[in-house]
PDB file of N, CA and C in Angstrom:
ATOM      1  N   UNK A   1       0.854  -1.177   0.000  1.00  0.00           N
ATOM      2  CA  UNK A   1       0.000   0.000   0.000  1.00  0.00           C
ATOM      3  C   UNK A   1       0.892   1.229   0.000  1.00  0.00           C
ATOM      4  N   UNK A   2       1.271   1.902  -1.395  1.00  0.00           N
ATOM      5  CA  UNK A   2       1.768   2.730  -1.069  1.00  0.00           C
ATOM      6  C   UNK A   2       0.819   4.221  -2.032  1.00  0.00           C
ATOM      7  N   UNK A   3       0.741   4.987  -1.297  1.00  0.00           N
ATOM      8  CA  UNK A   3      -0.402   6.006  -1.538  1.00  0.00           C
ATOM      9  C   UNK A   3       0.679   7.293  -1.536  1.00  0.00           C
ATOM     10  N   UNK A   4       0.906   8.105  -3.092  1.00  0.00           N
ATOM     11  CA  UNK A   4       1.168   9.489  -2.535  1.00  0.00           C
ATOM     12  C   UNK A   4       0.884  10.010  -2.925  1.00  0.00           C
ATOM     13  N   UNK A   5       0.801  11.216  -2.545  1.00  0.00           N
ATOM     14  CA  UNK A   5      -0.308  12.602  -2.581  1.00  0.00           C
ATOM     15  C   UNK A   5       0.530  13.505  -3.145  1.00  0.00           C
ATOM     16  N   UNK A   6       0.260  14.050  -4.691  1.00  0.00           N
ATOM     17  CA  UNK A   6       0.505  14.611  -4.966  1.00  0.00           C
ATOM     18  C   UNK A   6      -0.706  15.644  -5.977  1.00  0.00           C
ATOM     19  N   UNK A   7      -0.055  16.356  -6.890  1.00  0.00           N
ATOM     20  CA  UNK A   7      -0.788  17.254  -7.602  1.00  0.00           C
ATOM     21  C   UNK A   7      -1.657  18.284  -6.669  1.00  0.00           C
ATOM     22  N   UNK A   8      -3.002  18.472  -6.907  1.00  0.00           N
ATOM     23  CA  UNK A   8      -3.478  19.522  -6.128  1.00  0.00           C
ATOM     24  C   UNK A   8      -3.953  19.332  -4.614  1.00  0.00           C
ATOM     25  N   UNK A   9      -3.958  17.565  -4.287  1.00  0.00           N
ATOM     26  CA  UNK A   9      -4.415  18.225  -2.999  1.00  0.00           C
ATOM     27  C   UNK A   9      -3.771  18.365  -2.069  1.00  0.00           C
ATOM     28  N   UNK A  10      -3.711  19.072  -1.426  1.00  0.00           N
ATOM     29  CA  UNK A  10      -2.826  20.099  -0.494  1.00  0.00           C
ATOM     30  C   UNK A  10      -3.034  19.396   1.410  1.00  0.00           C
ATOM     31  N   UNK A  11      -4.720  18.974   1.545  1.00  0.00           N
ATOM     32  CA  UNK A  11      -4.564  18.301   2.840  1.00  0.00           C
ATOM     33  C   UNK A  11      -5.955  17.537   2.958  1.00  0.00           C
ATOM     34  N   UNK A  12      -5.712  16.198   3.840  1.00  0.00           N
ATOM     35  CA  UNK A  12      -6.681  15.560   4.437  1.00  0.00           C
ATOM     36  C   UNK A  12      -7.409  15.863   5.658  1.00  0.00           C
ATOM     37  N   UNK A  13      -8.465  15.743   6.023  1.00  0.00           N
ATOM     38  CA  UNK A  13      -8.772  15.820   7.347  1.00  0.00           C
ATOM     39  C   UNK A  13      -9.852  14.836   7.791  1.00  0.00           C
ATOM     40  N   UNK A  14      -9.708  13.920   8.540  1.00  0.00           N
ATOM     41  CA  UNK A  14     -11.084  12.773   8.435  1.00  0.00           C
ATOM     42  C   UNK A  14     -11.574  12.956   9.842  1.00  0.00           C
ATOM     43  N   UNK A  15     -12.681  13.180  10.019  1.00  0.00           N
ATOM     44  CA  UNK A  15     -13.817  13.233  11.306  1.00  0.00           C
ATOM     45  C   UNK A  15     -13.932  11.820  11.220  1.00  0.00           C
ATOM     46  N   UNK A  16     -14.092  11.667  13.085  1.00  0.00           N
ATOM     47  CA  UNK A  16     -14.737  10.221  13.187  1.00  0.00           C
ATOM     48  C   UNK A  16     -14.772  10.086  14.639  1.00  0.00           C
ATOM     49  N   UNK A  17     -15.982   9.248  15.572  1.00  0.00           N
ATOM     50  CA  UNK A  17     -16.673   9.127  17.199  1.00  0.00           C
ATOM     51  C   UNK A  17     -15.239   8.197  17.434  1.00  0.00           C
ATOM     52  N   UNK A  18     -15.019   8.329  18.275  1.00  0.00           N
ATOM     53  CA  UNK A  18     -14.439   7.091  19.055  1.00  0.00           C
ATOM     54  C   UNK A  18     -14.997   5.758  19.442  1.00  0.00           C
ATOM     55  N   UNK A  19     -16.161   5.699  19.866  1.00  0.00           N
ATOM     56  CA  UNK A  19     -17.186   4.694  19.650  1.00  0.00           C
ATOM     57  C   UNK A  19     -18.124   4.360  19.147  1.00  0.00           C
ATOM     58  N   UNK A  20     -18.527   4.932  17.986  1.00  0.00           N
ATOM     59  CA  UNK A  20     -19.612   4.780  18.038  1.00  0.00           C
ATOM     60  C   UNK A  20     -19.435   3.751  16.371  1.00  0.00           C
ATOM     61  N   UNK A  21     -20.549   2.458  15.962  1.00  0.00           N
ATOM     62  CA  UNK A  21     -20.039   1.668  15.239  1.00  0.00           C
ATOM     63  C   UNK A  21     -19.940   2.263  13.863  1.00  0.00           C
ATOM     64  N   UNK A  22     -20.083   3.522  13.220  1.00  0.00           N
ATOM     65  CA  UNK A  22     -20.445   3.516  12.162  1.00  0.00           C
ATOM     66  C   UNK A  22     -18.769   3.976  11.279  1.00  0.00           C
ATOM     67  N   UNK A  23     -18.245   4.542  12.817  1.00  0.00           N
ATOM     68  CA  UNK A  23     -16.973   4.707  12.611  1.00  0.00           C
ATOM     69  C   UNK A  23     -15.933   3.625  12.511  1.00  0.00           C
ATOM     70  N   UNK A  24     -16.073   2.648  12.758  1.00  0.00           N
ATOM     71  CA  UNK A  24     -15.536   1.277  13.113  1.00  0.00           C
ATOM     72  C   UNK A  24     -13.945   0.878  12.044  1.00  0.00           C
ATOM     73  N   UNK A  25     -14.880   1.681  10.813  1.00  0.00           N
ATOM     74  CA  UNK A  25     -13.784   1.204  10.006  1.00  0.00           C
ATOM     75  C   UNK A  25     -12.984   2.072   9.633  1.00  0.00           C
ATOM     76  N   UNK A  26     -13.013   3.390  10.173  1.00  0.00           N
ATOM     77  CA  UNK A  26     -12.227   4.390   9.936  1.00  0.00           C
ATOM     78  C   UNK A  26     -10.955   4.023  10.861  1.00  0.00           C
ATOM     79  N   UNK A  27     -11.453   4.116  12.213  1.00  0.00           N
ATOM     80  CA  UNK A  27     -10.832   3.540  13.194  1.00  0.00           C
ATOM     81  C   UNK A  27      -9.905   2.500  12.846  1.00  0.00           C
ATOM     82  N   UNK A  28     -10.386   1.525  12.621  1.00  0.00           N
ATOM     83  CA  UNK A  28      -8.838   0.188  11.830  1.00  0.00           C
ATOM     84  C   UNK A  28      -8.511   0.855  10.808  1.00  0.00           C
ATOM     85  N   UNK A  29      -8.790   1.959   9.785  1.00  0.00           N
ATOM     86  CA  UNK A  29      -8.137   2.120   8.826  1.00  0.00           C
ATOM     87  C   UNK A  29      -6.731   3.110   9.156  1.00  0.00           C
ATOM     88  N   UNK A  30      -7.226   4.012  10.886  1.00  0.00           N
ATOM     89  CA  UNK A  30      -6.033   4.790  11.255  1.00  0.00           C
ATOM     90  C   UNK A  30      -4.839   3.751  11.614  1.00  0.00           C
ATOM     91  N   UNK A  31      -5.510   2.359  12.511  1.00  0.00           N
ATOM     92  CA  UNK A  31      -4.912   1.532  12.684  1.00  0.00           C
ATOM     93  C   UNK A  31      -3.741   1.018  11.782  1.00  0.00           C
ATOM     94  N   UNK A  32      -4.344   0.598  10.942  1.00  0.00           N
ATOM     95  CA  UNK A  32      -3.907  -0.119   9.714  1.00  0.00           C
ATOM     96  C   UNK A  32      -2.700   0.501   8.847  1.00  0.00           C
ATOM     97  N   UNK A  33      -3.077   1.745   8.416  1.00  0.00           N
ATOM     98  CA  UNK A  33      -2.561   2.322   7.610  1.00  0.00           C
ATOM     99  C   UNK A  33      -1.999   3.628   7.728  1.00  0.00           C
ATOM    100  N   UNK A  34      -2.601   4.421   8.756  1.00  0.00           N
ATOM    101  CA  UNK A  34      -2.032   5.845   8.662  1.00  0.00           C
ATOM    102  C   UNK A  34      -0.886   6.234   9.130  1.00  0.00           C
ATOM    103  N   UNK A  35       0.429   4.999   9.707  1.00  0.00           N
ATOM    104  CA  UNK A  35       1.693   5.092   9.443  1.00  0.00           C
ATOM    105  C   UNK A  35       2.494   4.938   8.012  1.00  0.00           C
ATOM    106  N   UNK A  36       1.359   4.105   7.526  1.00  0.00           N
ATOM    107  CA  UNK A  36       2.442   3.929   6.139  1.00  0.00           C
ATOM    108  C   UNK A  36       2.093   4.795   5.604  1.00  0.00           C
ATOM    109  N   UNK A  37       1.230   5.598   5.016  1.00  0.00           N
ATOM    110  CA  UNK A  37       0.707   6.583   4.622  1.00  0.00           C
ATOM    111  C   UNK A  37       1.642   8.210   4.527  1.00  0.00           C
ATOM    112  N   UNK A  38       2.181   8.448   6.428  1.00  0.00           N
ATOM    113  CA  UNK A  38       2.723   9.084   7.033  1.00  0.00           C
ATOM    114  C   UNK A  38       4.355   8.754   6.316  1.00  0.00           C
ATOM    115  N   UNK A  39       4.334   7.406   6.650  1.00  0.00           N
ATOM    116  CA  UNK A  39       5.713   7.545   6.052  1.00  0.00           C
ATOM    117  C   UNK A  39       5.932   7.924   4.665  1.00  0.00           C
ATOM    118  N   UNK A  40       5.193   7.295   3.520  1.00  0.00           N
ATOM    119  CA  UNK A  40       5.175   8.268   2.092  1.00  0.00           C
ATOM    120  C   UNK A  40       5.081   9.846   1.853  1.00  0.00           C
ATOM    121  N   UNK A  41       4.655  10.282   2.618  1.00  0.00           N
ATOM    122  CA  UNK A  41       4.658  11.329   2.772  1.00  0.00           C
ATOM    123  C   UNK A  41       4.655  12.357   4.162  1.00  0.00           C
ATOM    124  N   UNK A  42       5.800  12.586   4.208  1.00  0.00           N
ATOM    125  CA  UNK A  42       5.949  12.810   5.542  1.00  0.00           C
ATOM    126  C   UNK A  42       5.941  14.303   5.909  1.00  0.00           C
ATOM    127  N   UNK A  43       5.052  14.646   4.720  1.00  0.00           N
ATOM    128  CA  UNK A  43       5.302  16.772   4.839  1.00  0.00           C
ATOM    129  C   UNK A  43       4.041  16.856   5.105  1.00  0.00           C
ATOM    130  N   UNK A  44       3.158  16.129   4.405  1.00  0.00           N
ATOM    131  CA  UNK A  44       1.611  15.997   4.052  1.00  0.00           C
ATOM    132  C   UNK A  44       0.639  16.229   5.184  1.00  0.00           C
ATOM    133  N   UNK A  45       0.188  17.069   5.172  1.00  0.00           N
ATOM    134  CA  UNK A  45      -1.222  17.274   6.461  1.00  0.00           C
ATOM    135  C   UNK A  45      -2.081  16.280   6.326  1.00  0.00           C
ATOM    136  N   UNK A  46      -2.324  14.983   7.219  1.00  0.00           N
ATOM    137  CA  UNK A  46      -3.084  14.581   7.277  1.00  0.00           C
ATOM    138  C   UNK A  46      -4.135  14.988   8.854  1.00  0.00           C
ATOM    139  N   UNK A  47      -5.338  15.346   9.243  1.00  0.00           N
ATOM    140  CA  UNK A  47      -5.554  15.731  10.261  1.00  0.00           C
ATOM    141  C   UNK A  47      -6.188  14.867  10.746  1.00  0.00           C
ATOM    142  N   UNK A  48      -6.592  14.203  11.503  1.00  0.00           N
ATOM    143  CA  UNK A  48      -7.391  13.294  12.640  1.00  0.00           C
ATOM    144  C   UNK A  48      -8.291  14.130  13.126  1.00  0.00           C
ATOM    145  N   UNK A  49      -9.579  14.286  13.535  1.00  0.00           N
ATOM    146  CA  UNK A  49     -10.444  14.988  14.355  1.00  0.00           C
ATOM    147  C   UNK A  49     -10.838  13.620  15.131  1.00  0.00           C
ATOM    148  N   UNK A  50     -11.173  13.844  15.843  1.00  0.00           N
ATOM    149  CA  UNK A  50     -12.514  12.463  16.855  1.00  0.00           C
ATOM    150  C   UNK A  50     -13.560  13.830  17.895  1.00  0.00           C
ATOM    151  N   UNK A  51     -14.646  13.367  17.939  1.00  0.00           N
ATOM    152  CA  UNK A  51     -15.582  14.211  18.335  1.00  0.00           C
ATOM    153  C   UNK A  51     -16.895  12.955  18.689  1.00  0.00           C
ATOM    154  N   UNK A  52     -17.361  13.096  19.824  1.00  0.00           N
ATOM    155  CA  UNK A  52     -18.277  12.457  20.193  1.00  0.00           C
ATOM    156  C   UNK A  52     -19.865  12.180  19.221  1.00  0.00           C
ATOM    157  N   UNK A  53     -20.094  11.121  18.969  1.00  0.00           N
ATOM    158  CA  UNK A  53     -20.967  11.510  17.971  1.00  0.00           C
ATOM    159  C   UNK A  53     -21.217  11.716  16.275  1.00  0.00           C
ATOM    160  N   UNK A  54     -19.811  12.198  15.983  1.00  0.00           N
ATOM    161  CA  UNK A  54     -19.832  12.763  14.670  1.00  0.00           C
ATOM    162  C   UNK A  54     -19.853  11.712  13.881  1.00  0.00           C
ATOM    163  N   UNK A  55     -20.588  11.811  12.690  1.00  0.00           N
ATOM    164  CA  UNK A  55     -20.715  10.691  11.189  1.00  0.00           C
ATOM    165  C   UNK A  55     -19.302  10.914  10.778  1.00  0.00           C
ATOM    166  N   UNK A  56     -18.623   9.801  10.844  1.00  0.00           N
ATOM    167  CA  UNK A  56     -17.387   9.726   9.869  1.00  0.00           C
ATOM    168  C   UNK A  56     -17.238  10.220   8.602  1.00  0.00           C
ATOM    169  N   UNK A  57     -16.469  11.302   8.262  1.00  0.00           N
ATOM    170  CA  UNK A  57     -16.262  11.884   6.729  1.00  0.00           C
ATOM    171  C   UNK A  57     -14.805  11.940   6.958  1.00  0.00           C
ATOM    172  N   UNK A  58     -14.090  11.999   5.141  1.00  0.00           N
ATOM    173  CA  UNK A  58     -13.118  12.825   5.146  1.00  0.00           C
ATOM    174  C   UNK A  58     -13.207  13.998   4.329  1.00  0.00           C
ATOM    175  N   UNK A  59     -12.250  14.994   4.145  1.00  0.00           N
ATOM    176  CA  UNK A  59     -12.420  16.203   3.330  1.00  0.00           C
ATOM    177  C   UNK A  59     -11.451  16.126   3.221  1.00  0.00           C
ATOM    178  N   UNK A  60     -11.285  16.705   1.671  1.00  0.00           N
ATOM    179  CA  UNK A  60      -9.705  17.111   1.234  1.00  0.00           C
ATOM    180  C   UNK A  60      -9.805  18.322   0.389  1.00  0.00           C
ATOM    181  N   UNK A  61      -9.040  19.096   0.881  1.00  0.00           N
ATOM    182  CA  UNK A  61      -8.737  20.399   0.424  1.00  0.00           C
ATOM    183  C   UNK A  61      -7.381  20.345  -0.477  1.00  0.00           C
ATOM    184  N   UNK A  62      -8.239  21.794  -2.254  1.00  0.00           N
ATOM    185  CA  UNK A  62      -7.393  21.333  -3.049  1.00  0.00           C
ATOM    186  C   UNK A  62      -6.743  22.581  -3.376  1.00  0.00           C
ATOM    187  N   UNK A  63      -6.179  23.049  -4.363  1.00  0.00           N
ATOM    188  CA  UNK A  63      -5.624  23.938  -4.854  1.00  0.00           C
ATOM    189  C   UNK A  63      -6.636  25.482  -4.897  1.00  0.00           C
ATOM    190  N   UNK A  64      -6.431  26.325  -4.127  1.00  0.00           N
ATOM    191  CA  UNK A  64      -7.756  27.679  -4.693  1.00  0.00           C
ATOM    192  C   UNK A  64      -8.550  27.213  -3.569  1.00  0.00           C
ATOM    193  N   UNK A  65      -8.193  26.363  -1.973  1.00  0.00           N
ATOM    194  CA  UNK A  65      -8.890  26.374  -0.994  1.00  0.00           C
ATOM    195  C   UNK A  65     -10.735  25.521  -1.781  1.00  0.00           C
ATOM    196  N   UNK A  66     -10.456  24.932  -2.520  1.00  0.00           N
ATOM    197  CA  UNK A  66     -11.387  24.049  -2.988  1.00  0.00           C
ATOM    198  C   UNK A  66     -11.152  23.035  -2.377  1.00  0.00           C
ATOM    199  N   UNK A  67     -12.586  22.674  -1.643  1.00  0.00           N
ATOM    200  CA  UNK A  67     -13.005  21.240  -0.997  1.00  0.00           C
ATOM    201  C   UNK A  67     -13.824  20.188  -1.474  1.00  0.00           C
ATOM    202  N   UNK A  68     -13.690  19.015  -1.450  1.00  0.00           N
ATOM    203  CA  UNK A  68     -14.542  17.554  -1.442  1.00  0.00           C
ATOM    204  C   UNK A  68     -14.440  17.005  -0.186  1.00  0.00           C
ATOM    205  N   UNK A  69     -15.513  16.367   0.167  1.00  0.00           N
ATOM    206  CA  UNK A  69     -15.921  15.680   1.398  1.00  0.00           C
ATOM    207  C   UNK A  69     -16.671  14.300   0.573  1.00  0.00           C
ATOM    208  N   UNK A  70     -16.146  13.169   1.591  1.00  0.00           N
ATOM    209  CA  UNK A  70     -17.051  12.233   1.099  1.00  0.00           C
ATOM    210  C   UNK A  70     -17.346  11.281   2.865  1.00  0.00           C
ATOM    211  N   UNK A  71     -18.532  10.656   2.954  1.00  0.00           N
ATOM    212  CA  UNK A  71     -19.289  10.229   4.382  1.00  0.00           C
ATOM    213  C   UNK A  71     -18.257   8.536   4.074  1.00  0.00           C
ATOM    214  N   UNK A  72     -18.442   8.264   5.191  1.00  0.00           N
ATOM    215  CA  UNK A  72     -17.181   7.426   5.746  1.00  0.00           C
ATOM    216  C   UNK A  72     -17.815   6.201   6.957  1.00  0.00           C
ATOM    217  N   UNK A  73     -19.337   6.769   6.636  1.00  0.00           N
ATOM    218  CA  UNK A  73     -20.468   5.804   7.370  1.00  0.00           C
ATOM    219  C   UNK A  73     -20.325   4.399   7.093  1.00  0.00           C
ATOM    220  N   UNK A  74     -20.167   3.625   7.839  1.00  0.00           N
ATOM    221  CA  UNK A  74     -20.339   2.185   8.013  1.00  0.00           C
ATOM    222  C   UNK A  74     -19.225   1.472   6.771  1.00  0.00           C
ATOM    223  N   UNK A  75     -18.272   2.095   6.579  1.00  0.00           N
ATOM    224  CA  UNK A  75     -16.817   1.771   6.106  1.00  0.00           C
ATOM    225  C   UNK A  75     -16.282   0.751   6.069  1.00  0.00           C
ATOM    226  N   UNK A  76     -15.497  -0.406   5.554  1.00  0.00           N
ATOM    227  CA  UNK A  76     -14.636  -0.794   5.790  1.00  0.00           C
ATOM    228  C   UNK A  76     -12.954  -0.206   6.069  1.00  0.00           C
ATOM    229  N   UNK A  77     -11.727  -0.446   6.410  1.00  0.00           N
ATOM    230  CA  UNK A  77     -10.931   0.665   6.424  1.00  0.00           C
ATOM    231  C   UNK A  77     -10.005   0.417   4.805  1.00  0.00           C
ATOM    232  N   UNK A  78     -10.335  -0.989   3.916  1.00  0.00           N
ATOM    233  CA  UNK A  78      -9.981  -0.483   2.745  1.00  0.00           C
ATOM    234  C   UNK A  78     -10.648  -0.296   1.831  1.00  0.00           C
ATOM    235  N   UNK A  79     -12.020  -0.090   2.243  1.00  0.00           N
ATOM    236  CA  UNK A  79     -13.198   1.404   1.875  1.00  0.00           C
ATOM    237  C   UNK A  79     -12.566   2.631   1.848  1.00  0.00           C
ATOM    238  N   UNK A  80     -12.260   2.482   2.993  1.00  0.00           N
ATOM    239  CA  UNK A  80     -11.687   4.529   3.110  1.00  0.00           C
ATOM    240  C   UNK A  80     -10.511   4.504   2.636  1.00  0.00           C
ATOM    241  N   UNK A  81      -9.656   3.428   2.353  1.00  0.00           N
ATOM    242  CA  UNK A  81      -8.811   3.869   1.702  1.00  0.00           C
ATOM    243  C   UNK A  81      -8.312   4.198   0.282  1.00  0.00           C
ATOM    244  N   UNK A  82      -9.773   3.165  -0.422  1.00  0.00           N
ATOM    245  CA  UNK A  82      -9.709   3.659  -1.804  1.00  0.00           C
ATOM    246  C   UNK A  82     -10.605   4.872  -1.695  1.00  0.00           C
ATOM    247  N   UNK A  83     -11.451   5.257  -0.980  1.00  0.00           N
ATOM    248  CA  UNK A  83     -12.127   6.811  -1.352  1.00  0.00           C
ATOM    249  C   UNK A  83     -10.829   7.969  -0.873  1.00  0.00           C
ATOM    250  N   UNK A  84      -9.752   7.628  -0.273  1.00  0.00           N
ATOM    251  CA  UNK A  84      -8.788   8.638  -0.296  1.00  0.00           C
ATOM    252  C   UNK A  84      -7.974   8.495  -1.291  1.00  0.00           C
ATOM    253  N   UNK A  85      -7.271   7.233  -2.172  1.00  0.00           N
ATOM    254  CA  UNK A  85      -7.009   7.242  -3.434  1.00  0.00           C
ATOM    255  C   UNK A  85      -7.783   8.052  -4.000  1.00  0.00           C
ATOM    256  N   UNK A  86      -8.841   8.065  -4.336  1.00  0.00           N
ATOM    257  CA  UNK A  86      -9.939   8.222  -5.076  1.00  0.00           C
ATOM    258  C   UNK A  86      -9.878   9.945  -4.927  1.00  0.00           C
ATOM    259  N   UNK A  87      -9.638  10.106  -3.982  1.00  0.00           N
ATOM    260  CA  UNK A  87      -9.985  11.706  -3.615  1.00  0.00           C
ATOM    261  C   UNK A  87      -8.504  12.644  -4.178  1.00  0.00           C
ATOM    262  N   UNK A  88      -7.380  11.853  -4.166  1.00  0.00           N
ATOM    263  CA  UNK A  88      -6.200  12.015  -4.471  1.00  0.00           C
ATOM    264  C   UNK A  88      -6.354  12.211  -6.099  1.00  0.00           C
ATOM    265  N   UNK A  89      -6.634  11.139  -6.492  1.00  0.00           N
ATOM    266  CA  UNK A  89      -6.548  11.352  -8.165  1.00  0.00           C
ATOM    267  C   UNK A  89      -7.570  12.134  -8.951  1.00  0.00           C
ATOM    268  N   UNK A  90      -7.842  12.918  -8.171  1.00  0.00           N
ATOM    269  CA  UNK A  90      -8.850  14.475  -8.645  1.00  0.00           C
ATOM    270  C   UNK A  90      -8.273  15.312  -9.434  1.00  0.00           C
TER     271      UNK A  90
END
């Protein structure tokens, strides 16, 4: 799994509950992956939020402060990781 971020988008930021199940797979996907990730790119803003409650999304902000968000509800974590590919090759 090697993922890098280049061209316009500039940063990640993924919301997600600490418990609550819908987040479940975001959660193993920080697990899983968001060292190797970190290590490919090690300049790259990726942000973590956790907030009681909140529906799992990520957003990525692109070039000209242009955003996409996509919901991250009931996920697997290599669900979320092809919708951050996915969000990358914009």
């Amino acid at each position: 799994m090697a993922v890098r971020f280049a061209g316009a988008l500039k940063e990640l930021r993924i919301h997600l509950c600490q418990t609550n199940q819908q987040s479940a797979g975001v959660r193993d996907f920080i697990q899983k992956y968001y060292v190797g990730l970190k290590k490919e790119n090690p300049k790259f803003p990726i942000l973590i939020r956790e907030c009681s409650g909140v529906q799992p999304r990520v957003w990525a902000r692109y070039d000209r402060g242009v955003e996409m968000s996509e919901s991250l509800s009931d996920f697997t974590s290599d669900q979320v990781l092809q919708i951050i590919q996915k969000l990358n090759s914009v």
